[in-house]
Structure formats: C-alpha cells, structure tokens
Protein backbone atom coordinates (compact mmCIF):
# COMPACT_ATOMS: atom_id res chain seq x y z
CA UNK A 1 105.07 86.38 98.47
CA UNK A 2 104.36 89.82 99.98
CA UNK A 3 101.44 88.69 102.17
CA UNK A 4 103.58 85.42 103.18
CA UNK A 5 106.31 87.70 104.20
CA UNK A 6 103.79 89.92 106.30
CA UNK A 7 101.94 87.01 107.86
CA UNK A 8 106.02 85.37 108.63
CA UNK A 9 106.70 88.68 110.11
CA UNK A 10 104.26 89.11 112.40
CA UNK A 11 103.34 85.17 114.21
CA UNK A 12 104.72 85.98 116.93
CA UNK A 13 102.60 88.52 117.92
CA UNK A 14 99.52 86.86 118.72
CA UNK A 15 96.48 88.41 117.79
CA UNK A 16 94.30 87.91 121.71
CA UNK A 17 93.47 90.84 123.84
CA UNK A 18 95.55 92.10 126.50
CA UNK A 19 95.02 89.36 129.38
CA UNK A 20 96.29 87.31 132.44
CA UNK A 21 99.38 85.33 130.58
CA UNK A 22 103.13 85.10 130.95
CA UNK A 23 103.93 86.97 127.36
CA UNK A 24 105.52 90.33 127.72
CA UNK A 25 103.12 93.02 126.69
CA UNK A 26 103.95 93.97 122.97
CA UNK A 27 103.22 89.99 122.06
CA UNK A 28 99.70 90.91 123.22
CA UNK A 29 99.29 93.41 120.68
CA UNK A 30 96.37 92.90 118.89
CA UNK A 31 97.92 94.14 115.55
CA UNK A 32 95.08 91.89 113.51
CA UNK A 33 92.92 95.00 114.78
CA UNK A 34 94.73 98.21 114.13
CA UNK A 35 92.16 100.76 114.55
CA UNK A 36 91.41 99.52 118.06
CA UNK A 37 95.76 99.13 118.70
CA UNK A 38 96.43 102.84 117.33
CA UNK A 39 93.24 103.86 119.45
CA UNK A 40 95.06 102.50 122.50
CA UNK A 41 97.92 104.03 121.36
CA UNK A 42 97.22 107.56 120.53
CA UNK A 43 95.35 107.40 123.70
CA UNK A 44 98.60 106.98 125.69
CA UNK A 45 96.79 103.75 127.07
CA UNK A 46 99.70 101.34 126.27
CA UNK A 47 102.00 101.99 128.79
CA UNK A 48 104.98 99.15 128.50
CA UNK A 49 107.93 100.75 126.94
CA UNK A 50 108.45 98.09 124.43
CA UNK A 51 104.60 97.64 123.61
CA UNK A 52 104.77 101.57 123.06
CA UNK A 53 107.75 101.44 120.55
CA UNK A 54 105.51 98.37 118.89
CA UNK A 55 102.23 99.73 117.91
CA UNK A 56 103.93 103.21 117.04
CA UNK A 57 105.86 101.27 114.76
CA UNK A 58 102.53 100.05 113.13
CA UNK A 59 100.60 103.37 113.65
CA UNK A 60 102.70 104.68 111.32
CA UNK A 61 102.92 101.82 109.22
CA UNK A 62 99.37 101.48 108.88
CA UNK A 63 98.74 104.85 107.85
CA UNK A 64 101.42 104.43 105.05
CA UNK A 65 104.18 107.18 107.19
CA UNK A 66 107.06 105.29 106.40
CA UNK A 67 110.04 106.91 107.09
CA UNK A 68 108.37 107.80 110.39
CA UNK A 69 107.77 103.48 110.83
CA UNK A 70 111.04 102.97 110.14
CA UNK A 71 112.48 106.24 112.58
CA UNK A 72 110.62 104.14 115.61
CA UNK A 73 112.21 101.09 114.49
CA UNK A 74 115.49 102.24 114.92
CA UNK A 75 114.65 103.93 118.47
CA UNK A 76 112.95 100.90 119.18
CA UNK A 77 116.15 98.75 118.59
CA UNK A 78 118.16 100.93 120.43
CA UNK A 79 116.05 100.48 123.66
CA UNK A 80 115.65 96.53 123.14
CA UNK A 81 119.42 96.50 122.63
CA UNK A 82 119.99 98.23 125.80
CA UNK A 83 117.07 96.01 128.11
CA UNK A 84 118.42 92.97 126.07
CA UNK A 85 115.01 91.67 124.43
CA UNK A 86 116.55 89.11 121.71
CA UNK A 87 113.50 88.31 120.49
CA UNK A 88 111.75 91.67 120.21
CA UNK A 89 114.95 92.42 117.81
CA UNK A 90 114.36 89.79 115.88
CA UNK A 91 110.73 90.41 115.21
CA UNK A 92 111.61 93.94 114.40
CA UNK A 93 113.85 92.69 111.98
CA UNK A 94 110.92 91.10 109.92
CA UNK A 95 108.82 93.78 110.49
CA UNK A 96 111.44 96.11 109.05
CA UNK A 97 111.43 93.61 105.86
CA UNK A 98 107.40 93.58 105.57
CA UNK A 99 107.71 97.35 105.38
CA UNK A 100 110.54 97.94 102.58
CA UNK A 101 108.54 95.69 100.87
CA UNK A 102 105.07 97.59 101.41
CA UNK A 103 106.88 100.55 100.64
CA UNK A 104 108.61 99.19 97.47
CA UNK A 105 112.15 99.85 98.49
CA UNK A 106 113.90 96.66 97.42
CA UNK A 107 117.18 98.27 96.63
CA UNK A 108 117.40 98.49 100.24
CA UNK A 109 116.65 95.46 101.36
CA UNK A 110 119.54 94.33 99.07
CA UNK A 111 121.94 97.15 99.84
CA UNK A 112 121.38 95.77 103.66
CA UNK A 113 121.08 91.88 103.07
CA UNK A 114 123.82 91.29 105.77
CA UNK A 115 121.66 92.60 108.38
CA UNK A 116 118.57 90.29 107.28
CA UNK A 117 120.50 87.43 105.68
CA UNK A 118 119.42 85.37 109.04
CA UNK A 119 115.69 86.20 108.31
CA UNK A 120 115.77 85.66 104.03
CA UNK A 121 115.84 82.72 102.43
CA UNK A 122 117.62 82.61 99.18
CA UNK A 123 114.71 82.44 96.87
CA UNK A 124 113.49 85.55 98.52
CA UNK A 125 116.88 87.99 98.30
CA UNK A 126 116.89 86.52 94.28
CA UNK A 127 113.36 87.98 93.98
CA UNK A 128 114.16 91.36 95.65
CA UNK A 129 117.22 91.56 93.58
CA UNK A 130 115.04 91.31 90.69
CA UNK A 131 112.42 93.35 91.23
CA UNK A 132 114.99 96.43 92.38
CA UNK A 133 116.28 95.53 88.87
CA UNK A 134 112.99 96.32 86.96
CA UNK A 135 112.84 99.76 86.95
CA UNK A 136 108.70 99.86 87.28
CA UNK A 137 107.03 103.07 86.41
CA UNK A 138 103.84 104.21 86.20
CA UNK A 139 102.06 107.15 84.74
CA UNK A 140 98.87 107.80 86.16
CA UNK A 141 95.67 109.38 84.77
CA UNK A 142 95.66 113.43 84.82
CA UNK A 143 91.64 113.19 83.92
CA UNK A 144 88.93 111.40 85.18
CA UNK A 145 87.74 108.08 83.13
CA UNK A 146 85.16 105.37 83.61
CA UNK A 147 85.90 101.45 83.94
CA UNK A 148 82.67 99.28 82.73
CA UNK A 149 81.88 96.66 84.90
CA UNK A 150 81.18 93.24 82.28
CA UNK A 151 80.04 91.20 84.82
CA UNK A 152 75.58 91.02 84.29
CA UNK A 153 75.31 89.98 87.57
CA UNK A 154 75.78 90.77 90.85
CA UNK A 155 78.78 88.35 91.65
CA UNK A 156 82.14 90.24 90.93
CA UNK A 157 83.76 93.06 88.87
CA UNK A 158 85.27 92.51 85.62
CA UNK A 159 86.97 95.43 83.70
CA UNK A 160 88.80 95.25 80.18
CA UNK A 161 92.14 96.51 79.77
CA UNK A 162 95.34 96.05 78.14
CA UNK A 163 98.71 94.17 78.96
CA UNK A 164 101.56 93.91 76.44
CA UNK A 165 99.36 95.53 73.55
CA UNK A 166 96.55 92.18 73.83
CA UNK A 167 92.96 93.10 75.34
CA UNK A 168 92.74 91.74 78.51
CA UNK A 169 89.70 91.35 80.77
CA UNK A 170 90.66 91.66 84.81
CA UNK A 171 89.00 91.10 88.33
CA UNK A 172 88.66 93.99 90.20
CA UNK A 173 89.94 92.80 93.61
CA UNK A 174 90.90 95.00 96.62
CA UNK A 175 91.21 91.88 98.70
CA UNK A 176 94.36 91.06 95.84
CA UNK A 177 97.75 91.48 96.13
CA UNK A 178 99.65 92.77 92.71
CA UNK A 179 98.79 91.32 89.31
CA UNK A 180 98.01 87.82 88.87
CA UNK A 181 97.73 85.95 86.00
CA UNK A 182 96.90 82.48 84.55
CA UNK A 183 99.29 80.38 82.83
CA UNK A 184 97.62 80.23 79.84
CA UNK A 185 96.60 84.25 79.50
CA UNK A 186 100.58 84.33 80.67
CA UNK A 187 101.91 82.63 77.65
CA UNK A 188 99.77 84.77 74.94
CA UNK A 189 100.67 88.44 76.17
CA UNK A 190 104.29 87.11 76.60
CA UNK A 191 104.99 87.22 79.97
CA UNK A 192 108.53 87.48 80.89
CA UNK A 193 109.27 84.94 83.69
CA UNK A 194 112.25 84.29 86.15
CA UNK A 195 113.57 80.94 87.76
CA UNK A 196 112.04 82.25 91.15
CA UNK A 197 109.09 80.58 92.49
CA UNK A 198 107.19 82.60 95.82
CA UNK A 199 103.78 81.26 97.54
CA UNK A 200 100.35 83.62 97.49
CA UNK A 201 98.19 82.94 100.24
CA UNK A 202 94.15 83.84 99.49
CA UNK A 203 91.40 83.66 101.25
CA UNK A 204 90.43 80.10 100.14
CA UNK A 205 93.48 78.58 99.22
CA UNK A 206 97.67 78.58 98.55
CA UNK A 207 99.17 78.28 96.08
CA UNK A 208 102.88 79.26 93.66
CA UNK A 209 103.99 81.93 91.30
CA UNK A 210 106.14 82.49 88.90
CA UNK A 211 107.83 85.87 89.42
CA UNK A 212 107.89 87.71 86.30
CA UNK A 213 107.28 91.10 84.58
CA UNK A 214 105.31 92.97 81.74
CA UNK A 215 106.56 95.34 79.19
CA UNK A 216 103.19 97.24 79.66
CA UNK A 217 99.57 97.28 80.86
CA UNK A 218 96.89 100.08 80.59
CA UNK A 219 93.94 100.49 82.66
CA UNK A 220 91.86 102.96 82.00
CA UNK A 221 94.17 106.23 81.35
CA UNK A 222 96.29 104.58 83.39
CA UNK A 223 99.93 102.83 82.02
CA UNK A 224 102.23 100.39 83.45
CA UNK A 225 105.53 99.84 82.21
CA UNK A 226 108.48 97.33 83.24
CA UNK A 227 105.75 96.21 86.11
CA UNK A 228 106.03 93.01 87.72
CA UNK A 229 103.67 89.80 87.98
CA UNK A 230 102.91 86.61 89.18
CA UNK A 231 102.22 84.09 86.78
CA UNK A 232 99.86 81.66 88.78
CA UNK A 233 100.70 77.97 88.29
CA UNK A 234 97.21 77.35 88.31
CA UNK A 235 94.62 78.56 85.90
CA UNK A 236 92.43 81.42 88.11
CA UNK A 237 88.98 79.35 88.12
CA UNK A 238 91.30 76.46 90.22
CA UNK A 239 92.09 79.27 92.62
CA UNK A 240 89.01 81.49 92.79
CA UNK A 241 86.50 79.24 91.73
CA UNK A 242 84.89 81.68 89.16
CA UNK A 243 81.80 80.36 87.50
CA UNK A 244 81.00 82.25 84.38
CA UNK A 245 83.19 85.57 85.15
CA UNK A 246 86.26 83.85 84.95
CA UNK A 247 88.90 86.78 84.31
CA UNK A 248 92.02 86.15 82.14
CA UNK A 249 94.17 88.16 85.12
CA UNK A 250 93.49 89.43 89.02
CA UNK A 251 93.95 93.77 89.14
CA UNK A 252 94.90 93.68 92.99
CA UNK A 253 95.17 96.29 95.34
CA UNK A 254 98.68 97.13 94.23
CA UNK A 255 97.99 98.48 91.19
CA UNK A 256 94.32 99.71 92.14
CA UNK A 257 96.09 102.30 94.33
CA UNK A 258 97.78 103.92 91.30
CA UNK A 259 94.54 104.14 89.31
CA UNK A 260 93.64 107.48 90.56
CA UNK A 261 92.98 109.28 93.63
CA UNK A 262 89.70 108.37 94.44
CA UNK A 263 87.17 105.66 93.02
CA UNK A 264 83.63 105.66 92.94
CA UNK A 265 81.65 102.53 92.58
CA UNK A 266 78.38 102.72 91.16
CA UNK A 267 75.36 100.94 91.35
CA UNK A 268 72.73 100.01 88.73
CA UNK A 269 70.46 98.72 91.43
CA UNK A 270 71.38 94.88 91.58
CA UNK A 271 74.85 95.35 90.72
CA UNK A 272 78.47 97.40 90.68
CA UNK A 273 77.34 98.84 87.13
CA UNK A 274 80.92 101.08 86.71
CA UNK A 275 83.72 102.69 88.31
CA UNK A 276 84.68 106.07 88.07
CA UNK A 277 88.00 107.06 88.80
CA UNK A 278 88.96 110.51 89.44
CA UNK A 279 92.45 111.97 89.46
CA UNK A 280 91.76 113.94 92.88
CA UNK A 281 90.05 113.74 95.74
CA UNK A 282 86.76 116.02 95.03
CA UNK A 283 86.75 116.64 99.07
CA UNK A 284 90.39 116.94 100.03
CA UNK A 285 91.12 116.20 102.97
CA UNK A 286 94.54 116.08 105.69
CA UNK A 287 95.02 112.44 106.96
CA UNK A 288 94.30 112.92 110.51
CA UNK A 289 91.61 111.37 113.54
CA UNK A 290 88.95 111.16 110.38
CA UNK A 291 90.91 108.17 108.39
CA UNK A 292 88.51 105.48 108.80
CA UNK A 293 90.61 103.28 106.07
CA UNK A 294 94.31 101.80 106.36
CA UNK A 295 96.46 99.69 103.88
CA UNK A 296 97.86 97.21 106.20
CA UNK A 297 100.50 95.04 104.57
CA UNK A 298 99.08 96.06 101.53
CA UNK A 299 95.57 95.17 102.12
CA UNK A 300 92.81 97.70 102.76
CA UNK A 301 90.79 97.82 106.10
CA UNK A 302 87.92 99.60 107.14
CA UNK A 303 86.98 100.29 110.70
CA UNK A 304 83.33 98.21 111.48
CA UNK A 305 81.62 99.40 114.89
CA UNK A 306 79.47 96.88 116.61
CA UNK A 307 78.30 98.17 120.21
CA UNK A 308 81.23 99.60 122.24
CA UNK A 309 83.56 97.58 120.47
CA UNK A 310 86.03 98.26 116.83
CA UNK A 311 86.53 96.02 114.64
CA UNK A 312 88.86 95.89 111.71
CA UNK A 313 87.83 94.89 107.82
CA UNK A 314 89.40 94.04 104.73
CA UNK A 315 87.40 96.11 102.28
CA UNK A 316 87.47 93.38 99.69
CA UNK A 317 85.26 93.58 96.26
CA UNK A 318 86.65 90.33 95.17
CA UNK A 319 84.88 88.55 97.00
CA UNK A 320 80.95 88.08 96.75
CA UNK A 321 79.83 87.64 100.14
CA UNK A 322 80.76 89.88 103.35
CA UNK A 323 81.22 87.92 106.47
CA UNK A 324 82.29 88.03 110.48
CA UNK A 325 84.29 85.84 111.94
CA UNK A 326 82.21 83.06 114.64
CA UNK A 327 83.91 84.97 117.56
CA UNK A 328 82.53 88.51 116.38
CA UNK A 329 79.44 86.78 116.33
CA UNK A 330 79.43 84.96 119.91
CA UNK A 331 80.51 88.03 121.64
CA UNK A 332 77.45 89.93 119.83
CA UNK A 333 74.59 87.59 119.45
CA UNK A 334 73.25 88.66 122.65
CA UNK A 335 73.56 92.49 122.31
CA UNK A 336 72.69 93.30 118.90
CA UNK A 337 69.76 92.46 116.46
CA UNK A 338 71.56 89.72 114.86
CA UNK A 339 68.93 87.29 113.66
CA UNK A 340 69.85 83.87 112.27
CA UNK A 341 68.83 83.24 108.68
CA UNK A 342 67.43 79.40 109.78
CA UNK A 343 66.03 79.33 105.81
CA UNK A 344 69.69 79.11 104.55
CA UNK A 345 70.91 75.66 103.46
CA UNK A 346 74.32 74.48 104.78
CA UNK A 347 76.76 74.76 102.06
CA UNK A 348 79.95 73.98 101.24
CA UNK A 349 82.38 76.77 100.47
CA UNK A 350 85.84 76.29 99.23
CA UNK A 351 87.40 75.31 102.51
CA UNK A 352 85.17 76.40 104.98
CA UNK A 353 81.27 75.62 105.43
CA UNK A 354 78.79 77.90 105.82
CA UNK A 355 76.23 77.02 108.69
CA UNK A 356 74.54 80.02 109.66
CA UNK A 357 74.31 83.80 108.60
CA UNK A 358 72.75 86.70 109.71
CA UNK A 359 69.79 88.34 108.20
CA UNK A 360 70.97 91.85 109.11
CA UNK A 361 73.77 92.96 111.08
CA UNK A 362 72.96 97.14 112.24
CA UNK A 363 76.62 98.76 113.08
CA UNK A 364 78.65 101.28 111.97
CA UNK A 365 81.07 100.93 108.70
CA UNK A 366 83.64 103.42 108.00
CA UNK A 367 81.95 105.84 110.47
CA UNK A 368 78.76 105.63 109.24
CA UNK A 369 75.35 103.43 110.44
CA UNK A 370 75.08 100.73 107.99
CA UNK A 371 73.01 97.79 107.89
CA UNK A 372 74.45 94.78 106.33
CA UNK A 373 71.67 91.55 105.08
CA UNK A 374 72.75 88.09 104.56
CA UNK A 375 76.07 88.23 106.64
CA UNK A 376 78.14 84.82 106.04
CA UNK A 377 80.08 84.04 110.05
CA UNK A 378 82.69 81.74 109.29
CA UNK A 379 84.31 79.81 111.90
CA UNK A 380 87.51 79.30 110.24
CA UNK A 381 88.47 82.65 109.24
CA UNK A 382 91.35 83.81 109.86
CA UNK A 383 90.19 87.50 109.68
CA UNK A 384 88.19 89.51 112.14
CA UNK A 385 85.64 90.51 109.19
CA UNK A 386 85.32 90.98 105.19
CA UNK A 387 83.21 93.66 103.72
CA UNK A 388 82.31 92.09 100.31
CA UNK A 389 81.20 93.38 97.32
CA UNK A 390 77.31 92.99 98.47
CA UNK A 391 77.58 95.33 101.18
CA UNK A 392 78.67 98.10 98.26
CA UNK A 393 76.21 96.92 96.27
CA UNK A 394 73.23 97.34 99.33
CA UNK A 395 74.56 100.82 100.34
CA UNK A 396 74.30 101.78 97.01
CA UNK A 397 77.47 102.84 96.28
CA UNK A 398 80.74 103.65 98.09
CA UNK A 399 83.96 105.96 97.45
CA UNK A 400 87.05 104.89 98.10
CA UNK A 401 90.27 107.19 98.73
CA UNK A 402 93.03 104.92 99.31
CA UNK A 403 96.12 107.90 99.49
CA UNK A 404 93.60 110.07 101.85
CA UNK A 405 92.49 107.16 104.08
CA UNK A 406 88.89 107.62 103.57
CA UNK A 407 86.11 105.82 102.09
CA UNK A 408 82.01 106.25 102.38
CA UNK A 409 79.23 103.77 101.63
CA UNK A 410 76.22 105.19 99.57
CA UNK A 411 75.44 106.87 96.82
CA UNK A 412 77.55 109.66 96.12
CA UNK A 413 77.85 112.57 93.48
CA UNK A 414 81.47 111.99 93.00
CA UNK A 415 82.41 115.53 91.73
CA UNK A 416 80.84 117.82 93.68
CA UNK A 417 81.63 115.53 96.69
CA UNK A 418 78.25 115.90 98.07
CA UNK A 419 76.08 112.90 99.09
C-alpha cells in the first residue's frame, strides 16, 4: 500500500526533463531522479517559485528531514493559495500523505482525516487507523552480530530468524517494502489479520495483502514487537518467482533500516557469504554534500554517474540482476564503452524480455568508479536503473549506512572503517 500511495501521489508530476511544453514548471520536475532535482536545487538553478517550493519539499524528504518537508509544505500552500494553483494544492495534499506515511505518523493522518478525506479512500483511513492503533516498537541491537547468508549460490540472500517464537527463514530485500509473508508461513506463526485488503506493487508484478500484525520477530539482536505485516494472498514463489531459495517471508527495507546502523555485506568470492551489522557507523559522519544514498518513499537510491550525466538507483539486493533502463542506454551507447553481449540468448523474464545486455558498463556508483559486467537494459522499466545484488557481489563487497546516507562498494574492514 505504501508504494501505491507514493506512486498515486506523485503521477502528476511527470518524470521528462525540463523542455518546450505547456506544463507549468514544477510538473517538469524530474522527481524519478532526485540527486540530479536536489542538484538543481541546491544550486539555486530552479528558479519558478512554485517549482522551488516543490523540489525543496522533496530535498528534504529525500534525505529523511521531515519536519523540515513538511515546514515547506505549509509555506508552499500558503503561496499556491495566494497565486490560486488548485492543482498544485491538491498534489501537495498527497504528497503530504506519502510523507506521514514514510515517516510513520499515522495518528496524524487520522487526527487530520477531514483535510485528506477527498484524497483517502475508505479502505485506506481503516488501515491507518489500525496501524496508529498497534503500538509497534522496536529494540535494536546495542552490539554488533552476524546474519549467515543460506543461499549456496550466487542468486539472493536468505537469513534465518524468528517471528512469533517459530524459526523463520527471510529474503534479504532492500528493493522490499515492510514484511511480507506467504499465506501458508502466515497461518503457522499465527498471524493476526484485519478485514483490510491494500495492493503491493513489485518490480514484476501486483498483487493484494492482508493487513495484519505480529506479536514478535527477532533478527539478529534485533526484536520486533506489535509490528505490522502483509500477509500476501499469494504464496512468494507466485510473486518472486524463487527457484530453490524460496523464503517463507520478504525482510524489506522497512525493517532493514532498524537492524543497525551500518551493514556490511561480505563476499566469499562468488557470493554475498554474510552480513555484518554494526550498531554504529565505524566512520561517522554529518549528512551533508557527501550523501550519495537517499530513502525515497521508502526505497533506497544510489547516485550512478555515466558521462556528464546523474542518474538515480534503487540499491536493491533482492533482485539478481542489475539493469538500466533502454533510454539510459540510447542516450549512452555512443559515448561510453558499452559493448553488447550478442552471445546472450533472448529470454523471457517475468513481464519483460530481455534482448540485449551489456558486457561492462564503466561509471561511477555511489561516488566511486565502478565497472558493472552483464548489465540487463530493459525497455519496460519503469525505473531509471537497479543496482542488483551482482554488482555487490563483483565489487566485492559494499557498506551500507542507511541513517547516515552513505554507502561504498568494495571490500571493506568494517570496524576500523578503512578500505
């Protein structure tokens, strides 16, 4: 439901480049790319008052400043109020829900339901109410601990944990949103479900939950309690299409944040071997001009340089394969040393086919020059680019530092934060 609400809240801002078109300018936002729209930004280069109130809004959204997102909404509403712009209002109004709900404040959204009760459906204010009902906690890990990958191959992460007391294995998915889990797996830790149905939108496919909620989980040193789930209406290897690392449950990005400060992945050679999660940062750090990772609606992106032009990522382990999109590739085939892999048999992929990918794609990931082999372009995509879990595994390694904004591909000595 959360990334339905976040892609409802922002379709009418279309995704192109500034250009020659009737729309005023904070539709042409390209807030699919948002290091290049805070670049513009903090560079003073987006000049239209409304545009300007826009991607500050999402500047500080992106780099998780809340109450400063939501102080530029309400300046920004004054000034639309004032020049009459119904439908920027409106569009703020969703963008105001997306961010209580990224931020986790439900009890507001209910305490103020009159002012979005033209934007909510019913379904949506029941599940809000509920969740604002739960009282969630979570007690995070005060030492550092390691998480065993399961997996023998190179193809995901699987981890073992706990939920309501029963041993439970999970995919590690940044790419996720919340906790996911099968119907069957659902019914055997005891679930508790609710009459409320939402939608989950992944990168293959849609499909419904079952909102609902868990006594407990434990990953790691980490514990859950009261924490709420979606109980899929579809076993996970219908939705994922696992193979032989089917997981009974999905760990997304939700929870993943709470694990620890920083994670390390490590690399046996051919594979994500184990993750080690540390309770600090071993390098602290101030978020400043150096973050080179957002959460963005609650997904994680990572800035990608290819020439003179930024691109933005999901950093996403769940899924195997990293890929660009087939207009990153037509506006860089020419200018880069992208070489087609002709030895690759078309394929069929979920929903999308797979004609073409690179061999190696040279650019720079998260500020740093990496080279990236067998890159998937997929002409359907709806996102710029995915960094998969095969560009960690051919860096060797990466750190990730969700709360700092920060993450580094290669192999790293984790506690003396040296490389």
């Amino acid at each position: 439901m959360k990334k339905l609400i976040f892609i409802l809240s922002i379709m009418s801002v279309s995704a192109t480049a500034w250009g020659q078109d009737e729309r005023p300018a904070w539709q042409k936002l390209d807030v699919f790319n948002p290091f290049s729209m805070s670049a513009q930004y903090e560079a003073g280069e987006i000049t239209d008052p409304l545009a300007h109130h826009f991607a500050g809004i999402f500047d500080a959204r992106n780099k998780q400043d809340f109450d400063l997102a939501f102080q530029r909404i309400e300046a920004a509403r004054s000034h639309a109020e004032e020049v009459g712009e119904a439908q920027f209002l409106r569009t703020l109004t969703n963008v105001k829900i997306e961010m209580l709900i990224s931020s986790k404040r439900y009890s507001d959204i209910i305490a103020n339901v009159e002012e979005f009760e033209s934007t909510l459906l019913p379904e949506e204010s029941s599940e809000f109410q509920y969740l604002a009902n739960l009282d969630s906690k979570i007690e995070m890990a005060n030492a550092p601990y390691t998480l065993t990958n399961i997996v023998g191959n190179n193809d995901r992460i699987k981890i073992t944990g706990r939920i309501n007391d029963t041993e439970t294995s999970f995919l590690f998915d940044t790419g996720g949103d919340g906790l996911t889990i099968g119907p069957e797996m659902s019914d055997i830790v005891g679930v508790k479900t609710s009459s409320i149905t939402s939608a989950l939108q992944t990168t293959n496919s849609s499909f419904s939950n079952t909102v609902g909620h868990i006594d407990s989980a434990q990953i790691g040193l980490t514990r859950f309690y009261n924490h709420p789930v979606n109980r899929s209406n579809l076993e996970l290897d219908k939705i994922w299409g696992f193979n032989d690392v089917l997981p009974e449950a999905i760990l997304g990005i939700s929870e993943i944040r709470h694990l620890g400060e920083t994670i390390v992945f490590s690399t046996d050679g051919k594979r994500i071997s184990e993750l080690l999660v540390l309770p600090e940062n071993p390098a602290p750090t101030t978020r400043g001009s150096d973050i080179n990772l957002l959460l963005v609606g609650q997904k994680p992106i990572v800035k990608l340089v290819l020439g003179d032009e930024v691109y933005s990522c999901l950093f996403d382990v769940g899924a195997p394969h990293s890929f660009i999109s087939q207009r990153m590739f037509e506006r860089h085939k020419n200018e880069l040393d992208l070489q087609l892999l002709n030895r690759r048999e078309r394929r069929k992929r979920f929903d999308y086919k797979v004609d073409k990918a690179i061999d190696q794609l040279l650019g720079t990931l998260a500020d740093e020059p990496i080279q990236l082999k067998n890159v998937e372009v997929r002409g359907r995509a709806n996102s710029q680019c995915f960094i998969g879990l095969d560009a960690v595994i051919q860096s060797g390694g990466a750190t990730l530092s969700l709360n700092q904004g920060l993450v580094s591909f290669g192999p790293v000595d984790a506690i003396e934060g040296r490389r």
